[in-house]
N, C-alpha and C. Protein backbone atom coordinates (compact mmCIF):
# COMPACT_ATOMS: atom_id res chain seq x y z
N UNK A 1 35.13 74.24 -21.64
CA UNK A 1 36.13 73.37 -21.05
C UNK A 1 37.50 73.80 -21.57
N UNK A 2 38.38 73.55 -20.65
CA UNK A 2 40.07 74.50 -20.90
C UNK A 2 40.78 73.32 -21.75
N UNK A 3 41.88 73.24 -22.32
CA UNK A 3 42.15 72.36 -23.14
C UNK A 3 43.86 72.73 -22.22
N UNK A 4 44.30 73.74 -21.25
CA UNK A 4 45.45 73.69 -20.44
C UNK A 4 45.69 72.63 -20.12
N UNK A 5 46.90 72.29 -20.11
CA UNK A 5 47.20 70.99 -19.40
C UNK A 5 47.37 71.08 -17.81
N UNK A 6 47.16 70.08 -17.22
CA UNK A 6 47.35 70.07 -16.02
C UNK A 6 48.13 68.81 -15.32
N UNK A 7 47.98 69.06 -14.06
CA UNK A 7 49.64 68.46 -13.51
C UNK A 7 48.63 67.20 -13.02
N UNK A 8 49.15 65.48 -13.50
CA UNK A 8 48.87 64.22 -12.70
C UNK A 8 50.07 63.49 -12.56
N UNK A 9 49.57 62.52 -11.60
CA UNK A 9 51.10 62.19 -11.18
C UNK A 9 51.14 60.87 -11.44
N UNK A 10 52.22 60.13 -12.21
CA UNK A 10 52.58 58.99 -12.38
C UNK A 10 53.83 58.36 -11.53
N UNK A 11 53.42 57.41 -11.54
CA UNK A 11 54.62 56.37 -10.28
C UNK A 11 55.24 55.24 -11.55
N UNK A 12 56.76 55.83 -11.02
CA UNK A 12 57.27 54.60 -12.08
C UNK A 12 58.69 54.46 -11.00
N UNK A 13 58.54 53.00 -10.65
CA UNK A 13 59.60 52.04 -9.63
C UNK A 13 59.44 52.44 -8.44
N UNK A 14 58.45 53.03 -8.07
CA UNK A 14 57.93 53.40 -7.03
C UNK A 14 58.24 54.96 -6.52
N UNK A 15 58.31 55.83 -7.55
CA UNK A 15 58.56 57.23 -7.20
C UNK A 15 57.71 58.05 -8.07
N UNK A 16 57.11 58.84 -7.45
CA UNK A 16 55.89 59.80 -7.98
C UNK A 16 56.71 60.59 -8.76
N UNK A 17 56.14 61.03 -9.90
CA UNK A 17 56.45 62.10 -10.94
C UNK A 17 55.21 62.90 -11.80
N UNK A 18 55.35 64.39 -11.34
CA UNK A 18 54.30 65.04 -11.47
C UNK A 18 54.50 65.52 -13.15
N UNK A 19 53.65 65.34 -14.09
CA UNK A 19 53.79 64.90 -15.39
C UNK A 19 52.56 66.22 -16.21
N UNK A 20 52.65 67.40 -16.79
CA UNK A 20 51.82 68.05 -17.39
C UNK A 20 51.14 67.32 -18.74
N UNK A 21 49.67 67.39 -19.11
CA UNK A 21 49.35 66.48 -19.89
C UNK A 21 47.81 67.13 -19.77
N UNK A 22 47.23 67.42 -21.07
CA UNK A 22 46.00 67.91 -21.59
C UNK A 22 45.28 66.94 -20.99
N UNK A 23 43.88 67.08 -20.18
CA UNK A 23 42.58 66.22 -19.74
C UNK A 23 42.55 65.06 -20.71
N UNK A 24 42.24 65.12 -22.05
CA UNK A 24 42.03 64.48 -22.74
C UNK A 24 42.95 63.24 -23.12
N UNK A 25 44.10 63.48 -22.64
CA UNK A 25 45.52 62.40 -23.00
C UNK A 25 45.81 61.92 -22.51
N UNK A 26 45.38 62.03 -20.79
CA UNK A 26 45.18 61.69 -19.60
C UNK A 26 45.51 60.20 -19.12
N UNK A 27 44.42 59.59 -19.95
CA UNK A 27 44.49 58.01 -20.08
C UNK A 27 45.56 57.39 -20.59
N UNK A 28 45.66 57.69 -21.81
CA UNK A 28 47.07 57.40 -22.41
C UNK A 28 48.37 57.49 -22.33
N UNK A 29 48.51 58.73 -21.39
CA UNK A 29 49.57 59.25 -20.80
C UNK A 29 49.61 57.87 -19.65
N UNK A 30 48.88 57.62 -18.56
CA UNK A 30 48.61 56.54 -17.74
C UNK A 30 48.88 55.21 -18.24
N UNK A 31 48.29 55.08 -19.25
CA UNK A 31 48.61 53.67 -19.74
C UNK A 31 50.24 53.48 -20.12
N UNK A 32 50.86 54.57 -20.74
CA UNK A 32 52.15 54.71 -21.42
C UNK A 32 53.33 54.57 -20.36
N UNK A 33 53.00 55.66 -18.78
CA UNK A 33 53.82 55.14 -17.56
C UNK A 33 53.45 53.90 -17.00
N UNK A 34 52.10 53.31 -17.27
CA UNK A 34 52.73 52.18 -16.38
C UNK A 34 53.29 50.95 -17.51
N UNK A 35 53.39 51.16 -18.81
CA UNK A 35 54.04 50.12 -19.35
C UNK A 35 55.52 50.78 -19.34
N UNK A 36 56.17 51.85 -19.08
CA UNK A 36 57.15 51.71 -19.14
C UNK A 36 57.80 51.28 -17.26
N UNK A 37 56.59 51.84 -16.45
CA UNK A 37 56.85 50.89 -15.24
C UNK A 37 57.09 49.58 -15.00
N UNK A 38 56.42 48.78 -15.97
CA UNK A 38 56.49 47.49 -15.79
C UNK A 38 57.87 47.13 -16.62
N UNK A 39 58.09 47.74 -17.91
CA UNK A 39 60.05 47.39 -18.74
C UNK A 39 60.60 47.59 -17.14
N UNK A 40 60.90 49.19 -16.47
CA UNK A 40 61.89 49.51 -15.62
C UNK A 40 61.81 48.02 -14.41
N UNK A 41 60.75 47.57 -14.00
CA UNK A 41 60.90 46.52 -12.96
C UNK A 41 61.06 45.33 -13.70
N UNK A 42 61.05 45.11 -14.47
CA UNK A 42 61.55 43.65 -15.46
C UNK A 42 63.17 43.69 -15.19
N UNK A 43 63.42 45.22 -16.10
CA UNK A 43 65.30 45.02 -16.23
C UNK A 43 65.64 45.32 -14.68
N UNK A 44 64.90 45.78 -13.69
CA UNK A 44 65.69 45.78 -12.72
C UNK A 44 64.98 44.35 -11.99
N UNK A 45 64.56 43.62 -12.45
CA UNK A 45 65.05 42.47 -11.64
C UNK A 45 65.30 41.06 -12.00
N UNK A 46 65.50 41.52 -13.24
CA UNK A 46 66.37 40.46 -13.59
C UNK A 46 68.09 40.96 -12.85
N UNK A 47 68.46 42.17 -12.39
CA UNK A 47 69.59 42.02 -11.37
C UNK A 47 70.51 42.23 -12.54
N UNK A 48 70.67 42.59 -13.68
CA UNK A 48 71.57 43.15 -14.47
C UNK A 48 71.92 44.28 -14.58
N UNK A 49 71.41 45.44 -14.44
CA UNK A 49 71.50 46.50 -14.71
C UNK A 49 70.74 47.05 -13.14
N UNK A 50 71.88 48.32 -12.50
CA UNK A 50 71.70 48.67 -11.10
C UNK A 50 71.73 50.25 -11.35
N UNK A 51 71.42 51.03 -10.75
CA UNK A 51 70.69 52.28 -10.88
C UNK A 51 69.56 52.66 -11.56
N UNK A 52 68.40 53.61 -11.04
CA UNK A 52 67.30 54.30 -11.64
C UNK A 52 67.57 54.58 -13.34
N UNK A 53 68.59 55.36 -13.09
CA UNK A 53 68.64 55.90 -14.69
C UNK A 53 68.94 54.77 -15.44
N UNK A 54 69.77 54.00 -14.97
CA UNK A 54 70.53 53.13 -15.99
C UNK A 54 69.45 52.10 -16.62
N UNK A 55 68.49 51.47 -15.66
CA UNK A 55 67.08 51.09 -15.68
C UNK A 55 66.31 51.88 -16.50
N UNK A 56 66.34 53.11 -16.21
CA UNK A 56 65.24 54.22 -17.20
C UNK A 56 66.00 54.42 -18.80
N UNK A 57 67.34 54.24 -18.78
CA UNK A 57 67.75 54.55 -20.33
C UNK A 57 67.67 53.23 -20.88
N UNK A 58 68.08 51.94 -20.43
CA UNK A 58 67.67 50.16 -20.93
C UNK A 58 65.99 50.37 -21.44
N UNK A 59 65.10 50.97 -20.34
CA UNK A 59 63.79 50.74 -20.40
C UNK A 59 63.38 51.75 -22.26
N UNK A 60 64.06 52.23 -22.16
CA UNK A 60 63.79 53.45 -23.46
C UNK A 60 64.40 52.90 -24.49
N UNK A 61 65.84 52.37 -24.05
CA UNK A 61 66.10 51.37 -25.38
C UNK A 61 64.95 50.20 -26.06
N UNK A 62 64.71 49.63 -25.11
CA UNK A 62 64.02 48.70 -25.17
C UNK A 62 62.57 48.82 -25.78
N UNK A 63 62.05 49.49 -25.51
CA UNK A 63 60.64 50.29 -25.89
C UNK A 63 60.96 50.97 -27.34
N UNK A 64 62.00 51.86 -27.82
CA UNK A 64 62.35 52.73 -28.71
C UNK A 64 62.48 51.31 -29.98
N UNK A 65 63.12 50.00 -29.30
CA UNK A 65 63.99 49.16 -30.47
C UNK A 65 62.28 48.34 -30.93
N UNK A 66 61.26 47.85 -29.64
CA UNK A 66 60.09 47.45 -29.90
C UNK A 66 59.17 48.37 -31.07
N UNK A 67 59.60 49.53 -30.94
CA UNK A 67 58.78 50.90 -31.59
C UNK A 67 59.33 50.77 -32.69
N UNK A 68 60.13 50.58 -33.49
CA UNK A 68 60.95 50.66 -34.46
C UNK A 68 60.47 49.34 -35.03
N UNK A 69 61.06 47.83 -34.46
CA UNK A 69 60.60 46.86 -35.44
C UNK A 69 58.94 46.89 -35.44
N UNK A 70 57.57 47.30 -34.97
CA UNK A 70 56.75 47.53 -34.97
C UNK A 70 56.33 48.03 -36.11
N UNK A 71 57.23 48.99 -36.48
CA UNK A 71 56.78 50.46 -37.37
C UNK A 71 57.79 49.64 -38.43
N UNK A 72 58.74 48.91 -38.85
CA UNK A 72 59.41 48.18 -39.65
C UNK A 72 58.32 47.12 -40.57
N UNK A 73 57.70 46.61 -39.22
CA UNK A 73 56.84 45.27 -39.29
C UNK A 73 55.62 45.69 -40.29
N UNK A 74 54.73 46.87 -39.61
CA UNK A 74 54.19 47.41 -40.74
C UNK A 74 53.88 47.87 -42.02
N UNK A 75 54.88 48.38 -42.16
CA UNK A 75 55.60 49.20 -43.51
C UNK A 75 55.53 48.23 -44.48
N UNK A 76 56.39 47.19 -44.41
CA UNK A 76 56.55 45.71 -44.80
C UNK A 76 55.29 45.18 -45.45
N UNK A 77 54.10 44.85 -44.28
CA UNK A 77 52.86 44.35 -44.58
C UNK A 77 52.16 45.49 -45.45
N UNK A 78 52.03 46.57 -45.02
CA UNK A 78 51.27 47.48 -46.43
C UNK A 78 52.37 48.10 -47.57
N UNK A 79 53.13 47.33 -47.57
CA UNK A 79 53.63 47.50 -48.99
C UNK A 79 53.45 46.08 -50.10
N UNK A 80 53.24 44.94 -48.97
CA UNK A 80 53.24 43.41 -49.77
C UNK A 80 51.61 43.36 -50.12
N UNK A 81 50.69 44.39 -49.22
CA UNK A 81 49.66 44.41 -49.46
C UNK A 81 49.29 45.21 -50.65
N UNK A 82 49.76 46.54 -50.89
CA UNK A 82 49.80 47.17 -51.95
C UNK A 82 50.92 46.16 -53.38
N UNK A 83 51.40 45.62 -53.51
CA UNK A 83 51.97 44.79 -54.53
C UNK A 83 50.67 43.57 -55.29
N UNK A 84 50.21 43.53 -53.74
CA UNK A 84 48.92 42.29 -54.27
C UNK A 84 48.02 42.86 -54.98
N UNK A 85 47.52 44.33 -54.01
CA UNK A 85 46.56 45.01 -54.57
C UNK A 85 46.74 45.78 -56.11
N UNK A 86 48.19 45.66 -56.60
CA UNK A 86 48.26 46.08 -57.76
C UNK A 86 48.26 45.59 -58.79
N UNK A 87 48.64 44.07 -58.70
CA UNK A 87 48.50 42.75 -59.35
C UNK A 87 47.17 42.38 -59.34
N UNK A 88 46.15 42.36 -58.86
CA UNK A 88 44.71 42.28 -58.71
C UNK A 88 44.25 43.27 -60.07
N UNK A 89 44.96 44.73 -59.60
CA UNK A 89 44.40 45.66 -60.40
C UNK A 89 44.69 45.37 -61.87
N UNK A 90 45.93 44.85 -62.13
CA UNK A 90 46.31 44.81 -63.58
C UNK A 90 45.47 43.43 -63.93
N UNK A 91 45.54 42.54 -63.55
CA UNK A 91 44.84 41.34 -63.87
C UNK A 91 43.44 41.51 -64.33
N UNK A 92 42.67 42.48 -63.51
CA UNK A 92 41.15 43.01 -63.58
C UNK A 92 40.98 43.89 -65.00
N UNK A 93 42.12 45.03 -65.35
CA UNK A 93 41.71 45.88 -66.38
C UNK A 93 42.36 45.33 -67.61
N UNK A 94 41.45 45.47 -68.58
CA UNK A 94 41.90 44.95 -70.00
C UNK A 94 43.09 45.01 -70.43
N UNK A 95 43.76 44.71 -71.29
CA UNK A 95 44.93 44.86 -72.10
C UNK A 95 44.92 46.01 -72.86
N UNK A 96 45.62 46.60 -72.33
CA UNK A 96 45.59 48.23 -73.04
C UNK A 96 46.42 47.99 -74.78
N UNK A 97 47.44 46.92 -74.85
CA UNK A 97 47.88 47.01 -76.27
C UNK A 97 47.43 45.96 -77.23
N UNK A 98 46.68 46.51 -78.50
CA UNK A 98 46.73 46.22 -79.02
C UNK A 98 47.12 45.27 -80.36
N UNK A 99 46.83 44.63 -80.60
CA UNK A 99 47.47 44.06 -81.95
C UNK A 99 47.08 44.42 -83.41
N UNK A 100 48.23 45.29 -84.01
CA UNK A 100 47.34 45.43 -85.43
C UNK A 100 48.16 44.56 -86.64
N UNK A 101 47.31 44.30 -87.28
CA UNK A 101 47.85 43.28 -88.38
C UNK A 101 48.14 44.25 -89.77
């Protein structure tokens, strides 16, 4: 089996775009245009923002700023998780100092 990419076509605001993409990524690639299909028809109808592109660069803001506090949001939680997990750890292992009289 070839691992070449090959040409499928995604529709985003109702215009086909022929998109190169390995068999295997296929799906994901699919899933990824139509959520940014669905941002581009949100901001264009809420009637604020008028042209394709201007729609397609909002839609990338928008997605890029979601991607960011996402990856913010994370970071956050496995670091408060690693603080717990290190406080666990010290609590668990003995007292390394001594007392000598």
């Amino acid at each position: 089996m070839s691992n070449s990419p090959r040409n499928i076509s995604v529709s985003l605001m109702g215009k086909e775009y022929m998109v190169a993409c390995p068999a295997e990524a296929e799906p994901e690639l699919l899933k990824a245009a139509a959520y940014l299909d669905k941002k581009m028809q949100e901001i264009k109808a809420s009637g604020r923002i008028i042209g394709t592109e201007k729609v397609a660069v909002m839609a990338a803001l928008n997605i890029a700023y979601e991607l960011h506090n996402n990856q913010t949001s994370e970071q956050q939680a496995i670091s408060n998780r690693l603080g717990q997990l290190s406080q666990l750890i010290e609590a668990a292992l003995p007292n390394s100092k001594t007392v000598t009289s």
